[in-house]
C-alpha atoms as a PDB file:
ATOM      1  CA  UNK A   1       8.823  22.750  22.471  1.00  0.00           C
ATOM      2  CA  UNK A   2       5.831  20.487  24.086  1.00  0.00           C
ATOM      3  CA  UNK A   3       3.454  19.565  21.930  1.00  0.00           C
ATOM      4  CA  UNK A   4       0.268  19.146  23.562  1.00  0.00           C
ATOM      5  CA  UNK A   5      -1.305  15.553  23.074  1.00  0.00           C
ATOM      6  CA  UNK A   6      -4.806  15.390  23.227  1.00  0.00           C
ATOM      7  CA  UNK A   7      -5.270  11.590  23.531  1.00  0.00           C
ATOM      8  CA  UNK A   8      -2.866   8.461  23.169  1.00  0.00           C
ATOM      9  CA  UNK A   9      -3.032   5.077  22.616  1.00  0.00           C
ATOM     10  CA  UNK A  10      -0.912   2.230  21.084  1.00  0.00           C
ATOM     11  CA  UNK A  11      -1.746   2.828  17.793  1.00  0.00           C
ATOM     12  CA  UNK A  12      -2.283   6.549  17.636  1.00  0.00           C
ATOM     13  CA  UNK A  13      -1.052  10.003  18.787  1.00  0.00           C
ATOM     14  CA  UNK A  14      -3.342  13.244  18.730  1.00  0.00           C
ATOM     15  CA  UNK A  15      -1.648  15.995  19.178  1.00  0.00           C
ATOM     16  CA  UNK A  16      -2.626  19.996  19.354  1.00  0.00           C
ATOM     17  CA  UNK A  17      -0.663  21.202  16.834  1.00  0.00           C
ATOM     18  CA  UNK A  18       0.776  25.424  17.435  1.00  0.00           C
ATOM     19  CA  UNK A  19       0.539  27.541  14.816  1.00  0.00           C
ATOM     20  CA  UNK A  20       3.929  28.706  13.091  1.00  0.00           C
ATOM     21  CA  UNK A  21       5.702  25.097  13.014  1.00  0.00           C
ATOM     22  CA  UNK A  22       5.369  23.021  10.026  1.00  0.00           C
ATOM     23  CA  UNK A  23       4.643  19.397  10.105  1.00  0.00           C
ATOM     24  CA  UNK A  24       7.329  17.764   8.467  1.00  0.00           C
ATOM     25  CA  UNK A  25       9.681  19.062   5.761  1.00  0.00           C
ATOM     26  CA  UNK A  26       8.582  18.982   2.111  1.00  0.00           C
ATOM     27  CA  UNK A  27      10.276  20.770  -0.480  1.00  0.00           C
ATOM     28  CA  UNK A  28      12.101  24.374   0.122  1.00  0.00           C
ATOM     29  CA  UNK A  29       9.081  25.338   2.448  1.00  0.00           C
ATOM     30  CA  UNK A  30      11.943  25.533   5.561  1.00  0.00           C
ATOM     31  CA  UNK A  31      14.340  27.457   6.732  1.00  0.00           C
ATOM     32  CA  UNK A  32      17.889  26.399   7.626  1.00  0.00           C
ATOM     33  CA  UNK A  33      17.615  24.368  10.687  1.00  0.00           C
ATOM     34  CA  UNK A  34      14.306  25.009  11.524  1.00  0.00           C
ATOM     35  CA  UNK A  35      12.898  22.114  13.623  1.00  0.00           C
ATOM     36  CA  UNK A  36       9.055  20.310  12.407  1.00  0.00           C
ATOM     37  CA  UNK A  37       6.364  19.080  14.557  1.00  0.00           C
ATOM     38  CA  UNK A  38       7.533  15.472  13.258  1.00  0.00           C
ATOM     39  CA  UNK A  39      11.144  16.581  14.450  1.00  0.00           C
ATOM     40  CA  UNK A  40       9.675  17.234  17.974  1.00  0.00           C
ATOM     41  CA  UNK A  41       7.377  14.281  18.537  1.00  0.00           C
ATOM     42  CA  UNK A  42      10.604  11.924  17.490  1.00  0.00           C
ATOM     43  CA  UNK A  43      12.245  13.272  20.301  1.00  0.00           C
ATOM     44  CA  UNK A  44       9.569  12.295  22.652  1.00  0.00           C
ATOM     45  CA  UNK A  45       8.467   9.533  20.674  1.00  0.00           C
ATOM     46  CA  UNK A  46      11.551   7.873  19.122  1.00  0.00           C
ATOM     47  CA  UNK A  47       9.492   5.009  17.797  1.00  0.00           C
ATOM     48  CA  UNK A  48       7.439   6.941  15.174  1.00  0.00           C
ATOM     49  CA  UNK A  49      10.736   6.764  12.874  1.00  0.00           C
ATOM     50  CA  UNK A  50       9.982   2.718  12.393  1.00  0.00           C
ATOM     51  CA  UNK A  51       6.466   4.009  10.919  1.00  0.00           C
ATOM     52  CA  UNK A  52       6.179   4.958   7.759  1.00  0.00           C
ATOM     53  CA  UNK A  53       9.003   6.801   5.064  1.00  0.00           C
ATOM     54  CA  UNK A  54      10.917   9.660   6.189  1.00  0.00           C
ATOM     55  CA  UNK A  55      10.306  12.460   6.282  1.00  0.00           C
ATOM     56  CA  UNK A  56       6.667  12.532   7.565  1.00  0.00           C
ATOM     57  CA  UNK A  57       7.223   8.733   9.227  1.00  0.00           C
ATOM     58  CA  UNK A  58       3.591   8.315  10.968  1.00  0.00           C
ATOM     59  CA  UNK A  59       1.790  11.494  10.356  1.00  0.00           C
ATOM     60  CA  UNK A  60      -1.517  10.755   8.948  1.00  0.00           C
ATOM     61  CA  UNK A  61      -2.493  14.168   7.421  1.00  0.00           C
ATOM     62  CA  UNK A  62      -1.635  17.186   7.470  1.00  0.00           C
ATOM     63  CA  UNK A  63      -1.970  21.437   8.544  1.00  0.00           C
ATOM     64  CA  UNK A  64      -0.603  24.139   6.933  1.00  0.00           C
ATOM     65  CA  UNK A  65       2.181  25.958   9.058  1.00  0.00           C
ATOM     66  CA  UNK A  66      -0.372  28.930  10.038  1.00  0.00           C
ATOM     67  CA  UNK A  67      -3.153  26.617  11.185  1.00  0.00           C
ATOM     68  CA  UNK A  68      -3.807  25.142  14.478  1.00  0.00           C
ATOM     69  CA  UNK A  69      -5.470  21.859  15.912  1.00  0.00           C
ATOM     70  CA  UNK A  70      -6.014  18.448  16.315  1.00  0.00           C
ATOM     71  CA  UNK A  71      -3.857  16.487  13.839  1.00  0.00           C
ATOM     72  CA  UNK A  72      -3.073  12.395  13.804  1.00  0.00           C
ATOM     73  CA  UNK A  73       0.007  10.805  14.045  1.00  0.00           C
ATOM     74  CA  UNK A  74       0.152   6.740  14.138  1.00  0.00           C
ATOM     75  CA  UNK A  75       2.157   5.057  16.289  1.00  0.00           C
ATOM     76  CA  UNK A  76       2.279   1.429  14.183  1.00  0.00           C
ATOM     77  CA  UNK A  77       2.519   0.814  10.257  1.00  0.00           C
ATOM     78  CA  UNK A  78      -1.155  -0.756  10.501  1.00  0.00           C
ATOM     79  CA  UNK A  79      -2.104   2.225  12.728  1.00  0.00           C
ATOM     80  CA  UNK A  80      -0.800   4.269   9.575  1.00  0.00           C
ATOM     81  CA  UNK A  81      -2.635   2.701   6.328  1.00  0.00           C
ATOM     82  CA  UNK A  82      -5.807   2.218   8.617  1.00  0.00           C
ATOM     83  CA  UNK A  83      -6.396   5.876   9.215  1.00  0.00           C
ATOM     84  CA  UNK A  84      -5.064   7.118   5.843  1.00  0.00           C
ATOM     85  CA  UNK A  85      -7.321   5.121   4.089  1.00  0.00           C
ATOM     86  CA  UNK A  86      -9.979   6.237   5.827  1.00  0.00           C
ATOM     87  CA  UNK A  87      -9.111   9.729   4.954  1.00  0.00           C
ATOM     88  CA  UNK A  88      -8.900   8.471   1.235  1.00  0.00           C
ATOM     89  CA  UNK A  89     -12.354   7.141   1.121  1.00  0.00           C
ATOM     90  CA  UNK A  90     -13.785  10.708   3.159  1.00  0.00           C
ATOM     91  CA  UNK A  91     -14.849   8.338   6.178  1.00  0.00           C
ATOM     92  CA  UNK A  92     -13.288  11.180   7.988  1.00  0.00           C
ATOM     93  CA  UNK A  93     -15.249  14.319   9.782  1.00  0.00           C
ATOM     94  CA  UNK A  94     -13.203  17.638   9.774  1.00  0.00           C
ATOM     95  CA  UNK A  95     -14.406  20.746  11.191  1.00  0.00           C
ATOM     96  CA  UNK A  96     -12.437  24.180  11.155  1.00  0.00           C
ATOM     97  CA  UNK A  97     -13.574  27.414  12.833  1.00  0.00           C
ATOM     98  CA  UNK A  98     -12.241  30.495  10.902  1.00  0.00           C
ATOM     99  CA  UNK A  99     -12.711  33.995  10.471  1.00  0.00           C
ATOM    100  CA  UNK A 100     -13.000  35.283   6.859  1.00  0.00           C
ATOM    101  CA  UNK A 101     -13.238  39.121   5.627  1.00  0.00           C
ATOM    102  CA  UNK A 102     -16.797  40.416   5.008  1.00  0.00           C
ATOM    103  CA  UNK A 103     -20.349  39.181   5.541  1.00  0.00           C
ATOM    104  CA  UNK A 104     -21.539  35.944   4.377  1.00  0.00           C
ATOM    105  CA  UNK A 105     -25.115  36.847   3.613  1.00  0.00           C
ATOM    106  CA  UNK A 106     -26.233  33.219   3.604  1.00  0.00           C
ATOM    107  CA  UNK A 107     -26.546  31.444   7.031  1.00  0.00           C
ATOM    108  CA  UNK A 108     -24.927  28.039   4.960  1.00  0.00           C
ATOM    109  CA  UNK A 109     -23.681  27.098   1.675  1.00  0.00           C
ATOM    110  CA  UNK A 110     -22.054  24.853   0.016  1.00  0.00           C
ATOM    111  CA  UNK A 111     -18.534  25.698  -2.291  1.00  0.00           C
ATOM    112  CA  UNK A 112     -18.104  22.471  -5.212  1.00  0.00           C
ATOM    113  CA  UNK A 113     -15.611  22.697  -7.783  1.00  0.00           C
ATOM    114  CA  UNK A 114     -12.095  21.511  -8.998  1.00  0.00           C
ATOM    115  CA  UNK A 115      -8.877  22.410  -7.638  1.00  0.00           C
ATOM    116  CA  UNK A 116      -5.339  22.491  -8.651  1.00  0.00           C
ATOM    117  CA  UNK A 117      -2.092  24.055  -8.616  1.00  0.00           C
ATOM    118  CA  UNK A 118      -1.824  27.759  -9.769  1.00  0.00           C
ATOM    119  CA  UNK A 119       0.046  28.080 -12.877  1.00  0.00           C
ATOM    120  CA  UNK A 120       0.976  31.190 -12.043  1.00  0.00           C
ATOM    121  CA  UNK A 121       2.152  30.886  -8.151  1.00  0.00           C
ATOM    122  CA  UNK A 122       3.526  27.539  -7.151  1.00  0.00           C
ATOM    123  CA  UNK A 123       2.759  27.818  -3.695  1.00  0.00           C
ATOM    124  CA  UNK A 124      -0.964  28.720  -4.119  1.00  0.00           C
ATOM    125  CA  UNK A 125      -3.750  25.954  -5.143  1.00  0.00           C
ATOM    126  CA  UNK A 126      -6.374  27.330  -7.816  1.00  0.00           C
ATOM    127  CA  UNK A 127      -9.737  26.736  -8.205  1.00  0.00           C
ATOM    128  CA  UNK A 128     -11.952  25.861 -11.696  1.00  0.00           C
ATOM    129  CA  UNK A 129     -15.147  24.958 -12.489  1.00  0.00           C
ATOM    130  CA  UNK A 130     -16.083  21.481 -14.643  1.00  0.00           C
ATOM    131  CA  UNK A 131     -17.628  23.745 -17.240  1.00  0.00           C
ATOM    132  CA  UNK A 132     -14.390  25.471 -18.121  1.00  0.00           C
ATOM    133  CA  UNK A 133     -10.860  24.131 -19.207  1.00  0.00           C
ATOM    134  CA  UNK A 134      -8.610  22.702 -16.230  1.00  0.00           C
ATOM    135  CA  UNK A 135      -5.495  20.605 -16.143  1.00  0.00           C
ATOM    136  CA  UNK A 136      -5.784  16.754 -16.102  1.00  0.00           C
ATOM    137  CA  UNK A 137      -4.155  17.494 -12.425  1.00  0.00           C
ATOM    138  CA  UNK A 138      -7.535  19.025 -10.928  1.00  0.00           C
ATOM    139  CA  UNK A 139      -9.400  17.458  -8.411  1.00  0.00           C
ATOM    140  CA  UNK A 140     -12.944  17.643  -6.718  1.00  0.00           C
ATOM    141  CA  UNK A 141     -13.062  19.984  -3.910  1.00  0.00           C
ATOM    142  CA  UNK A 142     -16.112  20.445  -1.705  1.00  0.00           C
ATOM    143  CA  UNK A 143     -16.406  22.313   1.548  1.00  0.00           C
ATOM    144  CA  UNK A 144     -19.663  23.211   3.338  1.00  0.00           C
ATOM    145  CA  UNK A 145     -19.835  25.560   6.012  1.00  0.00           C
ATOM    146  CA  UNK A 146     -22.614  27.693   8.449  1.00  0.00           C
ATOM    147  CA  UNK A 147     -21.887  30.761   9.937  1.00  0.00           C
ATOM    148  CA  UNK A 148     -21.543  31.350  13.799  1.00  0.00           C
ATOM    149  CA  UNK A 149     -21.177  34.779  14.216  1.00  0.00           C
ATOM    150  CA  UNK A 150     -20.940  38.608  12.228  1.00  0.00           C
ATOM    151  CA  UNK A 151     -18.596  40.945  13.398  1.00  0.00           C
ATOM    152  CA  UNK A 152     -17.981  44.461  11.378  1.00  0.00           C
ATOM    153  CA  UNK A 153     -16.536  43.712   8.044  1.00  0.00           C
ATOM    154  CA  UNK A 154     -15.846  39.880   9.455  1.00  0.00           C
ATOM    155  CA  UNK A 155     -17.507  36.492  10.039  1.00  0.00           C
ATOM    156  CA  UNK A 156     -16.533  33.835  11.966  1.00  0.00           C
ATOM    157  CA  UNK A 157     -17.461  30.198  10.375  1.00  0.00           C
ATOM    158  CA  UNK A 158     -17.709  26.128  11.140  1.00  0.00           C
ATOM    159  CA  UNK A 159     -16.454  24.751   8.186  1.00  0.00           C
ATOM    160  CA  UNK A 160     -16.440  21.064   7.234  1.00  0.00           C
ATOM    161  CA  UNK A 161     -14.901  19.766   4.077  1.00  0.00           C
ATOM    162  CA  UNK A 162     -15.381  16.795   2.657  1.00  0.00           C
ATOM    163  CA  UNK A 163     -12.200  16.479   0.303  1.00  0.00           C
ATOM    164  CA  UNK A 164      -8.348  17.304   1.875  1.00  0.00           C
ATOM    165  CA  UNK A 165      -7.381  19.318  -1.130  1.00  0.00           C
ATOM    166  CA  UNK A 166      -4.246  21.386  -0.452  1.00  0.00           C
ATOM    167  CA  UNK A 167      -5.254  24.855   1.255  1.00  0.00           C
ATOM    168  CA  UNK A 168      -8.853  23.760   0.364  1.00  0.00           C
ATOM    169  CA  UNK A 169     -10.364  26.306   2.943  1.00  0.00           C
ATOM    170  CA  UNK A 170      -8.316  28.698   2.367  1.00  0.00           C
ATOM    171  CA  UNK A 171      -8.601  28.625  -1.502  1.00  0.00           C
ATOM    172  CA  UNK A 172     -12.331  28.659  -1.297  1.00  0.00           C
ATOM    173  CA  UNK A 173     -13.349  31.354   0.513  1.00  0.00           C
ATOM    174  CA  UNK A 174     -10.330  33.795  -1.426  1.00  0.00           C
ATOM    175  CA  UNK A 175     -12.366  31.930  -4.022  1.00  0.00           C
ATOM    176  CA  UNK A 176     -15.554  33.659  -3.033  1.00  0.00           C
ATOM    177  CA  UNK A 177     -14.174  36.752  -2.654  1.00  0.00           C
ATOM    178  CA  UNK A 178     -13.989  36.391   1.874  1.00  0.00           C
ATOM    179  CA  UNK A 179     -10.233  35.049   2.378  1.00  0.00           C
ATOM    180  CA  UNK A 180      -9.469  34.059   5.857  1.00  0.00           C
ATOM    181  CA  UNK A 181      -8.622  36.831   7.749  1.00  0.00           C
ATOM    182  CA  UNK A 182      -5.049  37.632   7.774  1.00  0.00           C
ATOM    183  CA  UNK A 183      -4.082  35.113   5.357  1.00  0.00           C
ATOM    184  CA  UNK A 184      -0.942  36.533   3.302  1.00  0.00           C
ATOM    185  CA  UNK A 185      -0.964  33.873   0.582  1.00  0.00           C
ATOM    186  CA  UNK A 186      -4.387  34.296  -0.633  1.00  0.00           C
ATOM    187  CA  UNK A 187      -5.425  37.369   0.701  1.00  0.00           C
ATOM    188  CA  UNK A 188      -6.079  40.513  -1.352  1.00  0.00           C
ATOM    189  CA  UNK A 189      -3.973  43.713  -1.784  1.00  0.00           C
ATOM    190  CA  UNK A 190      -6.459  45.597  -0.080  1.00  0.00           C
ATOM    191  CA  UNK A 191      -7.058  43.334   2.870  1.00  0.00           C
ATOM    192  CA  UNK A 192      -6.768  44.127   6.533  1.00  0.00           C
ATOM    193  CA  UNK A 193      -5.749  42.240   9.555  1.00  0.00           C
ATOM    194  CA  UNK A 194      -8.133  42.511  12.549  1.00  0.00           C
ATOM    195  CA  UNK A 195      -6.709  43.695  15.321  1.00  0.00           C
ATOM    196  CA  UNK A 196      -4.340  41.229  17.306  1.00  0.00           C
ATOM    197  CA  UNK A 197      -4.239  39.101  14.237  1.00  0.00           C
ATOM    198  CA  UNK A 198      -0.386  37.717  13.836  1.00  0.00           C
ATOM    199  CA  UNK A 199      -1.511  34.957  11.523  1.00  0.00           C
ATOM    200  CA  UNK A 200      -4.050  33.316   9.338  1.00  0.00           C
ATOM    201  CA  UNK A 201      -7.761  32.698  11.143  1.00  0.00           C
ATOM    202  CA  UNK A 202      -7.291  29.145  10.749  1.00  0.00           C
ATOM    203  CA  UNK A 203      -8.109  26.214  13.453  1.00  0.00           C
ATOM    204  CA  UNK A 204      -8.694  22.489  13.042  1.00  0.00           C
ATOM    205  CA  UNK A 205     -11.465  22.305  16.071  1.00  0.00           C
ATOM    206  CA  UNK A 206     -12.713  18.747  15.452  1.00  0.00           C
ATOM    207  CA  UNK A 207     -11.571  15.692  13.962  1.00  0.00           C
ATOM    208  CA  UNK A 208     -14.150  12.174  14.010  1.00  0.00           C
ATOM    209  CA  UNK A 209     -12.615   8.916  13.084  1.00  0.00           C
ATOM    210  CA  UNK A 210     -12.506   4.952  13.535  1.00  0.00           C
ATOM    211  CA  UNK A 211      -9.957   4.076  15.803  1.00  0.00           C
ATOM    212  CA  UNK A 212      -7.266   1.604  14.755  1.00  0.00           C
ATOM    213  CA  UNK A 213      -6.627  -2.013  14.873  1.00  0.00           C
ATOM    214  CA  UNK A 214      -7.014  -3.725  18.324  1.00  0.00           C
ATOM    215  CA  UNK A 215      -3.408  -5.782  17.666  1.00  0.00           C
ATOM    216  CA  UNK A 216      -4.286  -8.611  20.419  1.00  0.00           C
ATOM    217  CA  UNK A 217      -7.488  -9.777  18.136  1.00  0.00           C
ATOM    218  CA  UNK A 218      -5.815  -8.828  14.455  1.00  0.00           C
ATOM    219  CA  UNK A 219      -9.439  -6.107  13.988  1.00  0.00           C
ATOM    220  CA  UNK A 220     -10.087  -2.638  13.921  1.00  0.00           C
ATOM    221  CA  UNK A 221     -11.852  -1.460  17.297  1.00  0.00           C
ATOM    222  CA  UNK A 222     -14.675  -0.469  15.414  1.00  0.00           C
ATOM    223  CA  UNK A 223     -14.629   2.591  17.851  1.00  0.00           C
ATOM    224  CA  UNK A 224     -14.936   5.829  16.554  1.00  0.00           C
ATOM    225  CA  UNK A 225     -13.645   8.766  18.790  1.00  0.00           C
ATOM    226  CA  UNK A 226     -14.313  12.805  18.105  1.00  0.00           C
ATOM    227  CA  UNK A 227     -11.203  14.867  19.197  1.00  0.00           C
ATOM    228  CA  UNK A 228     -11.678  18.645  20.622  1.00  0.00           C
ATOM    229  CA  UNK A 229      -8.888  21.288  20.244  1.00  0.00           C
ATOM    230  CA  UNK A 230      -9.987  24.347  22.009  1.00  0.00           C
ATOM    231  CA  UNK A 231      -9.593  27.787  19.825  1.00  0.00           C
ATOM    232  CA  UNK A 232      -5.995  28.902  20.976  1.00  0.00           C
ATOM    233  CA  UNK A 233      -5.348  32.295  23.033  1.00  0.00           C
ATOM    234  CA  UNK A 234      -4.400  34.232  20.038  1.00  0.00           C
ATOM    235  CA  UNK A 235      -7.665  33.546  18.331  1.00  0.00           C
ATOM    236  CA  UNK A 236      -9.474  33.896  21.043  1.00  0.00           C
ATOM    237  CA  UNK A 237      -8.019  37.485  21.499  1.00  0.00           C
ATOM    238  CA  UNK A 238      -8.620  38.645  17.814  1.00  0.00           C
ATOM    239  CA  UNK A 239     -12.247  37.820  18.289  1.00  0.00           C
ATOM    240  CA  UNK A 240     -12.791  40.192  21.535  1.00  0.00           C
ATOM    241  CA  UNK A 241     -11.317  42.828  19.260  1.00  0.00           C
ATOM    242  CA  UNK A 242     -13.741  42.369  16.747  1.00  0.00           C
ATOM    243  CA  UNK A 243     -16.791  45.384  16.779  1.00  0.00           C
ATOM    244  CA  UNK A 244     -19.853  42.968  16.196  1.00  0.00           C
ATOM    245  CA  UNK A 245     -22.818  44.119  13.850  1.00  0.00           C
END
């Protein structure tokens, strides 16, 4: 497989990443044999296994199998803790388009609270609210988002989050009672697919950050670059489906 990159320097690889392929292996979330994004940069990039531990080596964050876009991978160890931190301290912009079930009423809002790991499902991320009991494990989750367009029974959204909780988006808006269309995890019994739809309405569109260290002068550029990944065919398909209002 090619992954597409989207811009590279010494320090830094941004790549498109497809939907369906995860990002590097964690747990029992693979199948026998099945190759990871990681797996196929390393064979273009055979380098990236001197950054970082195994198994993720220089990938800075991450996307959930399902979603596309623009996702970081440094090429050098200072390349590594220079962007990561500055995903730590939310230095970092992050903007999604996706297509939830239902109308969203409001043209913005705002969705605050604490999320953790479902008690019930293991794979699935839960939210609660400060006011109520939740385990020591729960962490601040906020995403903001404004709505682009209405379709019958769907809307399309920009979202931004501020926090990288685990399937924060995704969590949210099932949250709120609009999961992202065609999302299997944390969709409802009763939910539909639009038409076209083969996975979840998911895409990391744009991704802002400082740039790393310049290694001749021992400094970060101080340059901060916005990448663009385009919404993929698929999407792109779903949405000329769609019946608007």
């Amino acid at each position: 497989m090619d992954i597409k990159i989207i811009y590279e320097d010494k320090d830094l690889l941004v790549v498109e990443k497809p939907a369906g392929i995860v990002v590097f292996p964690e747990g029992p979330t693979l199948k026998s044999g099945e190759k990871t994004l990681i797996d196929y940069l390393i064979e273009q990039y055979p380098e990236l296994k001197n950054v970082g531990e195994a198994p993720r080596y220089g990938v800075v964050h991450r996307l959930d199998k399902d979603t596309s876009g623009v996702l970081l991978v440094a090429k050098s160890a200072e390349g590594l803790i220079f962007l990561q931190k500055q995903f730590k301290n939310r230095e970092v912009e992050k903007k999604y388009v996706c297509l939830v079930e239902g109308t969203i009423k409001e043209d913005k809002g705002k969705i605050k609270t604490l999320m953790a790991r479902s008690p019930k499902d293991g794979r699935k991320q839960k939210v609660y609210l400060e006011a109520e009991p939740h385990p020591l494990s729960a962490r601040e989750a906020i995403t903001e988002y404004k709505v682009i367009d209405d379709f019958k029974d769907y809307t399309l959204l920009e979202v931004q989050i501020k926090t990288g909780r685990r399937h924060q988006i995704r969590c949210h808006f099932s949250y709120l009672q609009h999961p992202i269309a065609g999302d299997k995890l944390y969709g409802f019994k009763n939910s539909k697919n639009p038409r076209g739809s083969e996975r979840q309405f998911l895409h990391a569109q744009k991704l802002k950050i400082q740039l790393p260290f310049d290694a001749a002068q021992g400094r970060p550029t101080g340059k901060t670059e916005e990448f663009i990944s385009d919404l993929p065919e698929d999407l792109k398909t779903v949405l000329k489906n769609l019946v608007k209002e």
